[in-house]
Structure formats: structure tokens, C-alpha cells
N, C-alpha and C. Protein backbone atom coordinates (compact mmCIF):
# COMPACT_ATOMS: atom_id res chain seq x y z
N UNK A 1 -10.03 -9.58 1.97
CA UNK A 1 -9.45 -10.35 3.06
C UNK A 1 -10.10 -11.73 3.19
N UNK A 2 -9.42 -12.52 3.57
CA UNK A 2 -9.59 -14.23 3.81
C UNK A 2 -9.64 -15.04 2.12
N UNK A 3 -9.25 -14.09 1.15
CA UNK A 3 -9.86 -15.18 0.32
C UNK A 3 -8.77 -15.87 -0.33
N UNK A 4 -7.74 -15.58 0.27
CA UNK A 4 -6.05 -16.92 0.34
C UNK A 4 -5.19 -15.86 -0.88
N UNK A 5 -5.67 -14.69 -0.99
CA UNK A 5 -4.43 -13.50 -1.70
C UNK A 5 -3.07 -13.96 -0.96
N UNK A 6 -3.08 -13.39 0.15
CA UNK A 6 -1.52 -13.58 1.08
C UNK A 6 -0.95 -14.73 0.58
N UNK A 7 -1.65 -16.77 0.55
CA UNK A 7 -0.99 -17.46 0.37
C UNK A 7 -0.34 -17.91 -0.94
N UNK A 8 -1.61 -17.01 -2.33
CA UNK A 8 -1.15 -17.21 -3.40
C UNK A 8 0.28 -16.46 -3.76
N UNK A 9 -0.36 -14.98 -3.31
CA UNK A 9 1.11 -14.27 -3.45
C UNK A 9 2.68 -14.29 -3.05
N UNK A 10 2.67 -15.23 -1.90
CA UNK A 10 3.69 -15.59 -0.91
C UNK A 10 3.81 -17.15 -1.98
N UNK A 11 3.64 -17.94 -2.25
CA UNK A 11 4.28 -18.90 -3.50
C UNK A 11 4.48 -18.40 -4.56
N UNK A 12 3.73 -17.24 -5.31
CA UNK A 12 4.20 -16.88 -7.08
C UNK A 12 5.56 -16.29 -6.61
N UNK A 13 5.67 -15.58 -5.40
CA UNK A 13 6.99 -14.27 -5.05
C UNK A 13 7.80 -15.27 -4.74
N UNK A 14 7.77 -16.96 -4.33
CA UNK A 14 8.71 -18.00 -3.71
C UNK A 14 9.22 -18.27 -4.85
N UNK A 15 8.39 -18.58 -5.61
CA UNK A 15 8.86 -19.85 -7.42
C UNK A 15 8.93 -19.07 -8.30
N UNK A 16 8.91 -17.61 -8.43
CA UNK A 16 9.62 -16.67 -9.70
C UNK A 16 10.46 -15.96 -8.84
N UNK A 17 11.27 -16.04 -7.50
CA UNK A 17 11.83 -14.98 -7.24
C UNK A 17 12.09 -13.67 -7.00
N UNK A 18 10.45 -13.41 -6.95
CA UNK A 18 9.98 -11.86 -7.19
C UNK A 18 10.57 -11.37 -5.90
N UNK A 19 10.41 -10.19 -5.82
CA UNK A 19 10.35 -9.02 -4.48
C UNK A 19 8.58 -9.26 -4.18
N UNK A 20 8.76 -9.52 -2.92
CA UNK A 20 7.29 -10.08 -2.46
C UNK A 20 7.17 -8.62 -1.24
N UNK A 21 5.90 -7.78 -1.09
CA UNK A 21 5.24 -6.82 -0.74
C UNK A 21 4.16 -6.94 -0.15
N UNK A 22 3.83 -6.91 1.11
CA UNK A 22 2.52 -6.74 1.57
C UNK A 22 2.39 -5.62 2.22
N UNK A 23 0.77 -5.39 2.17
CA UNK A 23 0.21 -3.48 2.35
C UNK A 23 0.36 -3.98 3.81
N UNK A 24 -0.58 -4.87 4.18
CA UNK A 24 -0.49 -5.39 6.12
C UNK A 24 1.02 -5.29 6.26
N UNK A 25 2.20 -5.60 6.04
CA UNK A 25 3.18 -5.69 6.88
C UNK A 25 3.28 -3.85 6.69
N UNK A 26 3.59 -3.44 5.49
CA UNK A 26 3.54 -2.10 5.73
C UNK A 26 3.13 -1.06 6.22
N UNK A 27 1.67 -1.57 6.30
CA UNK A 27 0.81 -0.54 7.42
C UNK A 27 1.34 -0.50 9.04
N UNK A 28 1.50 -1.86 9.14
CA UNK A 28 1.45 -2.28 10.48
C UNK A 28 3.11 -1.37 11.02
N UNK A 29 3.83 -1.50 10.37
CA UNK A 29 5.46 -0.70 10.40
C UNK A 29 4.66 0.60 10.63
N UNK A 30 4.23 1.51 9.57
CA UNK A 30 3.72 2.69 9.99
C UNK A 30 3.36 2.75 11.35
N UNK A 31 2.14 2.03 11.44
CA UNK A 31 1.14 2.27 13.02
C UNK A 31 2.46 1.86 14.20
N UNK A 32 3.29 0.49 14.12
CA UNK A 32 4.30 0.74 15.10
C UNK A 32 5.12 2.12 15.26
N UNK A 33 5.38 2.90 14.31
CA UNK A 33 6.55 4.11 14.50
C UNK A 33 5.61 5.16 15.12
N UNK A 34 4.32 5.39 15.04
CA UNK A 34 3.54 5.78 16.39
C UNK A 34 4.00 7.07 15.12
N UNK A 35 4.45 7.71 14.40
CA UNK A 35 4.62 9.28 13.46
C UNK A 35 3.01 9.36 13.10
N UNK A 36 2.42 8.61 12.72
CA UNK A 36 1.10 9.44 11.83
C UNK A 36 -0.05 9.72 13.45
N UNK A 37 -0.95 11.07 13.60
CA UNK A 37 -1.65 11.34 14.29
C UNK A 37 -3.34 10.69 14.22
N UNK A 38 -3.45 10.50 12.54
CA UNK A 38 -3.92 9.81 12.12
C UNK A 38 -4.24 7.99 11.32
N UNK A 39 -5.27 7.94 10.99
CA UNK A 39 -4.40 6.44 10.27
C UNK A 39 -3.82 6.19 9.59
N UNK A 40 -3.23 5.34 8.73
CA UNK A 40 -2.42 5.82 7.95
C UNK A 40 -2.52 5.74 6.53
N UNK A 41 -4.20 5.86 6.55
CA UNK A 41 -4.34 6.40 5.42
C UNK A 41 -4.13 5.39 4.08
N UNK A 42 -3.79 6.25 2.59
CA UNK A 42 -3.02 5.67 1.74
C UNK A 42 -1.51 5.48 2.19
N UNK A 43 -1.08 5.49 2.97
CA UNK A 43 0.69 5.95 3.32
C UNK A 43 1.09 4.49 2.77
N UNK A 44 0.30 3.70 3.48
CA UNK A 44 1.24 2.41 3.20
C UNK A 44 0.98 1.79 1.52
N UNK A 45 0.46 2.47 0.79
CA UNK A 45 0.15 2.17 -0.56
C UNK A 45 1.23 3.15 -1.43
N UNK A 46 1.13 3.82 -0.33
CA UNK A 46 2.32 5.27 -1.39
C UNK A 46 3.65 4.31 -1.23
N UNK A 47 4.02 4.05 0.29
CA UNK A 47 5.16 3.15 0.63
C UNK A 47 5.44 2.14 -0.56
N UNK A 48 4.39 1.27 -0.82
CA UNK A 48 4.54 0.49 -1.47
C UNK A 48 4.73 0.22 -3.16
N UNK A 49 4.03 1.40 -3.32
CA UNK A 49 4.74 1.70 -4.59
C UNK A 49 5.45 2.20 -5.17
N UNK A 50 6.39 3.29 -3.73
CA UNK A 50 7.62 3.54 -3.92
C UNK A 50 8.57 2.34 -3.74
N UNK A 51 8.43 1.34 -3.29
CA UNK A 51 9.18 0.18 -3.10
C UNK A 51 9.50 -0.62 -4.77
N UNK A 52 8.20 -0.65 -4.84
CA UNK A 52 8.18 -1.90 -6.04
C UNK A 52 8.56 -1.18 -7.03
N UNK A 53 8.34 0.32 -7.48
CA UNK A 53 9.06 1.11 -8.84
C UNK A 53 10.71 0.60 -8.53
N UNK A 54 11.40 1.17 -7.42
CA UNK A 54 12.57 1.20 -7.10
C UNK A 54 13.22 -0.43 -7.62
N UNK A 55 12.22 -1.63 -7.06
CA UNK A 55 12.68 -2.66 -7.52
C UNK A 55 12.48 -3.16 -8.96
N UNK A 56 11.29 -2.45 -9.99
CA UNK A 56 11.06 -3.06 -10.82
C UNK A 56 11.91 -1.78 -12.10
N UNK A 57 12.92 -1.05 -11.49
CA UNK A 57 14.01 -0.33 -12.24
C UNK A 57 15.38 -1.16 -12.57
N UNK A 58 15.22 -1.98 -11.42
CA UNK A 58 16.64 -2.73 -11.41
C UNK A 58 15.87 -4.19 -12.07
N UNK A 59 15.24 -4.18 -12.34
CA UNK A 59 14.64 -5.08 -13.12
C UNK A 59 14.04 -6.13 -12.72
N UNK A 60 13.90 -6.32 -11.27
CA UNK A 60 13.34 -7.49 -10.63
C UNK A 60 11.34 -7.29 -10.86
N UNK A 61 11.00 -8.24 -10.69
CA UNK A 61 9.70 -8.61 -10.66
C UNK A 61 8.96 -8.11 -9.50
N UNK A 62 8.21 -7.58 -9.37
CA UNK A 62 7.62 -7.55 -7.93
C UNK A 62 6.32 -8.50 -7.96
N UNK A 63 5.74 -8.99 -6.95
CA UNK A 63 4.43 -9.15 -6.31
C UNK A 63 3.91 -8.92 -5.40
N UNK A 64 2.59 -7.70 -4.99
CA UNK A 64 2.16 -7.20 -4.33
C UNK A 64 0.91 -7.47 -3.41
N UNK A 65 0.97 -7.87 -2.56
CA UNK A 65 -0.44 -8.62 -1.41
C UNK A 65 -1.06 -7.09 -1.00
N UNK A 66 -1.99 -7.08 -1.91
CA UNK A 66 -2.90 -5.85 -1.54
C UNK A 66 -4.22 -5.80 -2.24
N UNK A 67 -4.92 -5.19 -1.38
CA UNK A 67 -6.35 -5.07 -1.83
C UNK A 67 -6.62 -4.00 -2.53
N UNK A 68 -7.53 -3.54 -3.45
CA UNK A 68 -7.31 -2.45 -4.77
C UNK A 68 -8.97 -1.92 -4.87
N UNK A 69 -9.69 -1.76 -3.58
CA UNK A 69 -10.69 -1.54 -3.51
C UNK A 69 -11.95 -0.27 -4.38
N UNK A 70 -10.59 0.76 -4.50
CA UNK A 70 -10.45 2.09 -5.14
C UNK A 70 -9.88 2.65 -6.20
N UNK A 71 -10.69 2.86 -6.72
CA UNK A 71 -9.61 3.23 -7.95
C UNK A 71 -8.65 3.93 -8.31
N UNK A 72 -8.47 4.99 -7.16
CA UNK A 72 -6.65 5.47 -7.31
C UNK A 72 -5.86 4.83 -7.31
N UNK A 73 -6.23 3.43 -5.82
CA UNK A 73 -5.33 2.81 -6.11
C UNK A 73 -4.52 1.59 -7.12
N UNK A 74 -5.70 1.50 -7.81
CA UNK A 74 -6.00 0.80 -9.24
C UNK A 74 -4.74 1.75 -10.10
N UNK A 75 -5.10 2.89 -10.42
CA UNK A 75 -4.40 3.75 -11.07
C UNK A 75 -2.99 4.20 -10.73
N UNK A 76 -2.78 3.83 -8.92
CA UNK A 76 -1.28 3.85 -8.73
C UNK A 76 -0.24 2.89 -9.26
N UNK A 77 -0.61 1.64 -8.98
CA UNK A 77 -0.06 0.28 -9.45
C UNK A 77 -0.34 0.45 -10.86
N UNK A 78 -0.92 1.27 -11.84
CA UNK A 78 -0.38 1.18 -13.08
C UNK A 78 -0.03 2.41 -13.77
N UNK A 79 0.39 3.25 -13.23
CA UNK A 79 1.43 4.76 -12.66
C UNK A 79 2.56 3.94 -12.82
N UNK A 80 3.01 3.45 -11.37
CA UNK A 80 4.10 2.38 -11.44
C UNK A 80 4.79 1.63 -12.34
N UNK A 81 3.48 1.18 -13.11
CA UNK A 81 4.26 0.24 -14.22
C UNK A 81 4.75 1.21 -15.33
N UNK A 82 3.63 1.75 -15.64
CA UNK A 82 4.16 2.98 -16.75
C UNK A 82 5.74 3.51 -16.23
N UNK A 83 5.63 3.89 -15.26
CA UNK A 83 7.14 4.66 -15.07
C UNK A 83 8.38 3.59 -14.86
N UNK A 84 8.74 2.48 -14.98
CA UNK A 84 9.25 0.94 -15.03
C UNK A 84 9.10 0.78 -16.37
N UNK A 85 8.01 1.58 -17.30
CA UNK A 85 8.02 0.01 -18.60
C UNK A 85 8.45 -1.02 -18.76
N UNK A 86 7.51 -1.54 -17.83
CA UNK A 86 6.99 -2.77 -17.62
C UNK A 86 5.73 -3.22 -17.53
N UNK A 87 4.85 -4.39 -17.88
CA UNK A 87 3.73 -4.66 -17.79
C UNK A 87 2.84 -5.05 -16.48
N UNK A 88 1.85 -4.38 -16.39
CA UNK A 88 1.24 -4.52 -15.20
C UNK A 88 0.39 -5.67 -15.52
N UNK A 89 0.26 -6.81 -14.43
CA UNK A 89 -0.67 -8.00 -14.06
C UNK A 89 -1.48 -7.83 -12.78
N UNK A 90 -3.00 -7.67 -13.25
CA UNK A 90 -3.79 -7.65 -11.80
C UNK A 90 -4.46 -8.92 -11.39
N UNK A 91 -4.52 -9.23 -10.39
CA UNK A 91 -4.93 -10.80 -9.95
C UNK A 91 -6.19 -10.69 -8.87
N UNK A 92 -7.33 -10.63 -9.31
CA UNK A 92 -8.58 -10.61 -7.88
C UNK A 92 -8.58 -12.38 -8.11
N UNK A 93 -8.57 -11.84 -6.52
CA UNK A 93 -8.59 -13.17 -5.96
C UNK A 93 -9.71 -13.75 -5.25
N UNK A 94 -11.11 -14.20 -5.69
CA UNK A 94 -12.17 -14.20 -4.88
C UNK A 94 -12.56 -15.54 -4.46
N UNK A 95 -13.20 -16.02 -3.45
CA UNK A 95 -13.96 -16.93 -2.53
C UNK A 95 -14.92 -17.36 -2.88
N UNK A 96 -15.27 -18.31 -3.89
CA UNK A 96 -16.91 -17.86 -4.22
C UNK A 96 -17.83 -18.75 -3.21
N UNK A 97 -17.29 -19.40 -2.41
CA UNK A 97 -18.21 -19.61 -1.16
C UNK A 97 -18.63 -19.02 -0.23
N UNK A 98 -19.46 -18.42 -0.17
CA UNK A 98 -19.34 -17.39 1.10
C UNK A 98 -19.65 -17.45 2.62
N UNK A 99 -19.91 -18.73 3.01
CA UNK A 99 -19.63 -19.69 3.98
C UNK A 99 -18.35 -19.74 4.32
N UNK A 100 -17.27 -20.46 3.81
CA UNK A 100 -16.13 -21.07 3.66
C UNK A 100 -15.49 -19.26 3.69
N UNK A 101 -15.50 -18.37 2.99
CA UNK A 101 -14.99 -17.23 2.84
C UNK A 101 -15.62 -16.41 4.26
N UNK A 102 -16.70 -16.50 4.94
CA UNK A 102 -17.20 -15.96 6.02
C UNK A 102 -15.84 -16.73 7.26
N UNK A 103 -15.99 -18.68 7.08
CA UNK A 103 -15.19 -18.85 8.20
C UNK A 103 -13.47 -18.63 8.09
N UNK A 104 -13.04 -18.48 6.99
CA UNK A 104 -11.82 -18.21 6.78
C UNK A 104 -11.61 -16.83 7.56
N UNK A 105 -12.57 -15.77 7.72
CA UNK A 105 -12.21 -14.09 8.20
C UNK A 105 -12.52 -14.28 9.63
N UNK A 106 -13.25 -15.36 9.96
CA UNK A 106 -13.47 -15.61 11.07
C UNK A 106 -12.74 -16.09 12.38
N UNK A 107 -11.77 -16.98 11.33
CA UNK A 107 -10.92 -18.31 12.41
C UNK A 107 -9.61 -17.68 11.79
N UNK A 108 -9.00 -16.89 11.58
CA UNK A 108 -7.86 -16.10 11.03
C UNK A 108 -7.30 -15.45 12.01
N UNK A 109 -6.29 -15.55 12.16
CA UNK A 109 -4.98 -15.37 13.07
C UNK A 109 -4.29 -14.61 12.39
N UNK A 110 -3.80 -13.28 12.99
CA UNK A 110 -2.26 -12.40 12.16
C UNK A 110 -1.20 -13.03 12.01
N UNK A 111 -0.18 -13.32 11.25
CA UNK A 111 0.72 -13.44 11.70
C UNK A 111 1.70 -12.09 11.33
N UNK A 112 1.43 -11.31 11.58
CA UNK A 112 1.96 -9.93 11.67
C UNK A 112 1.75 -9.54 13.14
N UNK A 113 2.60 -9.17 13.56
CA UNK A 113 2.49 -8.71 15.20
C UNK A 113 1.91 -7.55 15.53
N UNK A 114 1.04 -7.78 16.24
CA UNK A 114 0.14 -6.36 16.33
C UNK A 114 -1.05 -5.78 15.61
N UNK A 115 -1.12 -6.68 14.58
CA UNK A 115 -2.27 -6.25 13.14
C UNK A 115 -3.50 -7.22 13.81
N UNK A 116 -4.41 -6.31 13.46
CA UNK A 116 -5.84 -7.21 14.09
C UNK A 116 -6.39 -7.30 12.55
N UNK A 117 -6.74 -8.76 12.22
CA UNK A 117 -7.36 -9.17 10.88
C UNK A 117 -8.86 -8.27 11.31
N UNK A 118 -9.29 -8.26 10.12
CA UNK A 118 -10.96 -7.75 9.58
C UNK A 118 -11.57 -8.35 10.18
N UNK A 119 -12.91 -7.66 11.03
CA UNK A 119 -13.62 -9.25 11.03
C UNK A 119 -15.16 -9.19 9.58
N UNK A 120 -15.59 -10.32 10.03
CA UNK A 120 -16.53 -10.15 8.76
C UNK A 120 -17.46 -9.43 8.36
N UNK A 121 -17.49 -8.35 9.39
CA UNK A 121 -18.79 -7.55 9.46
C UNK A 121 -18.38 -6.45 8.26
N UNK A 122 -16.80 -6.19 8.71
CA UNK A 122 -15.82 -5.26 7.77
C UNK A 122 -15.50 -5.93 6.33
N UNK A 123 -15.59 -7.05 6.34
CA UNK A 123 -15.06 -7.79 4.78
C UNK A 123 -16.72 -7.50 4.06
């Protein structure tokens, strides 16, 4: 979080036309429908890669705004591609200031309704 993933991914998905995906808007849909008792977990990663197979059958491109902290989920997103044959591209996206990357998580605003950004203690 803060290190400008969202803004890169939101222009490659503008100027190739992709199907553009974020885990935050998806989570945040979950936690609004108030169904899980718990958090929600992987749900919104399962969501999401039921999304992007579905789109990358009909042959469109996807790009995905998500963090890949774990390695299942490393291994889902290329599950995915395998079952598409199609090629998987992973993109870390890092800050190497960590000043500049501290005030970016800091002075960060949702613009997802209802989603409370990380703060830096959590990044």
C-alpha cells in the first residue's frame, strides 16, 4: 500500500483496454453486503480471480490492483493463467524511499467509500 500500484494499474487498464480489478473495491462490496460473520478473508481474492479467468476466456486482458503478500496467492493468479492459456505478468511495485512511501500511507484518502486505507504501522 501507498507505493502508486492503484495509479499505475488504473493507466496500463486505461491505454491497453484491459478489464481493470481491484482487491479494495472488492473487499469493500463484500464487507458492505454485511453476509460474511467474519472478515473476508481470501473471499475477495477468490472473487477476483473468478472475475479475471471469466474475462481472460473471452480473451480480454485483465489488470489486477492487488497485493500478493502470500504465496497462495502468488499461486492463484498463476492457477488462473494456466486455466486461460495465457501468460501471466507480475508487477511489484515498490517505494524505495521510505520517507516519501511512509508520507504517501499517511496523507492517503480512500476513494472507495467506506474502506479505511492502512496506516503505516500496518504497511
Amino acid at each position: 500500500p501507498g507505493t502508486g500500484k492503484t495509479t499505475i494499474a488504473k493507466a496500463l487498464a486505461g491505454q491497453s483496454g484491459a478489464v481493470y480489478l481491484r482487491i479494495d473495491t472488492i473487499e469493500q462490496a463484500i464487507r458492505d453486503a454485511g453476509v460474511l460473520e467474519q472478515g473476508v478473508g481470501s473471499s475477495g481474492y477468490q472473487v477476483a480471480n473468478a472475475l479475471a479467468l471469466s474475462n481472460l476466456l473471452l480473451g480480454r486482458t485483465v489488470v489486477v490492483d492487488c497485493v500478493n503478500p502470500v504465496a497462495e496467492s502468488r499461486q492463484a493468479w498463476r492457477d488462473t493463467a494456466l486455466s486461460a492459456d495465457t501468460p501471466l505478468v507480475n508487477i511489484q511495485v515498490v517505494c524505495s524511499d521510505p520517507h516519501e512511501h511512509q508520507r504517501r500511507v499517511e496523507s492517503r484518502t480512500s476513494d472507495i467509500p467506506g474502506l479505511t486505507p492502512p496506516t503505516w504501522q500496518s504497511v
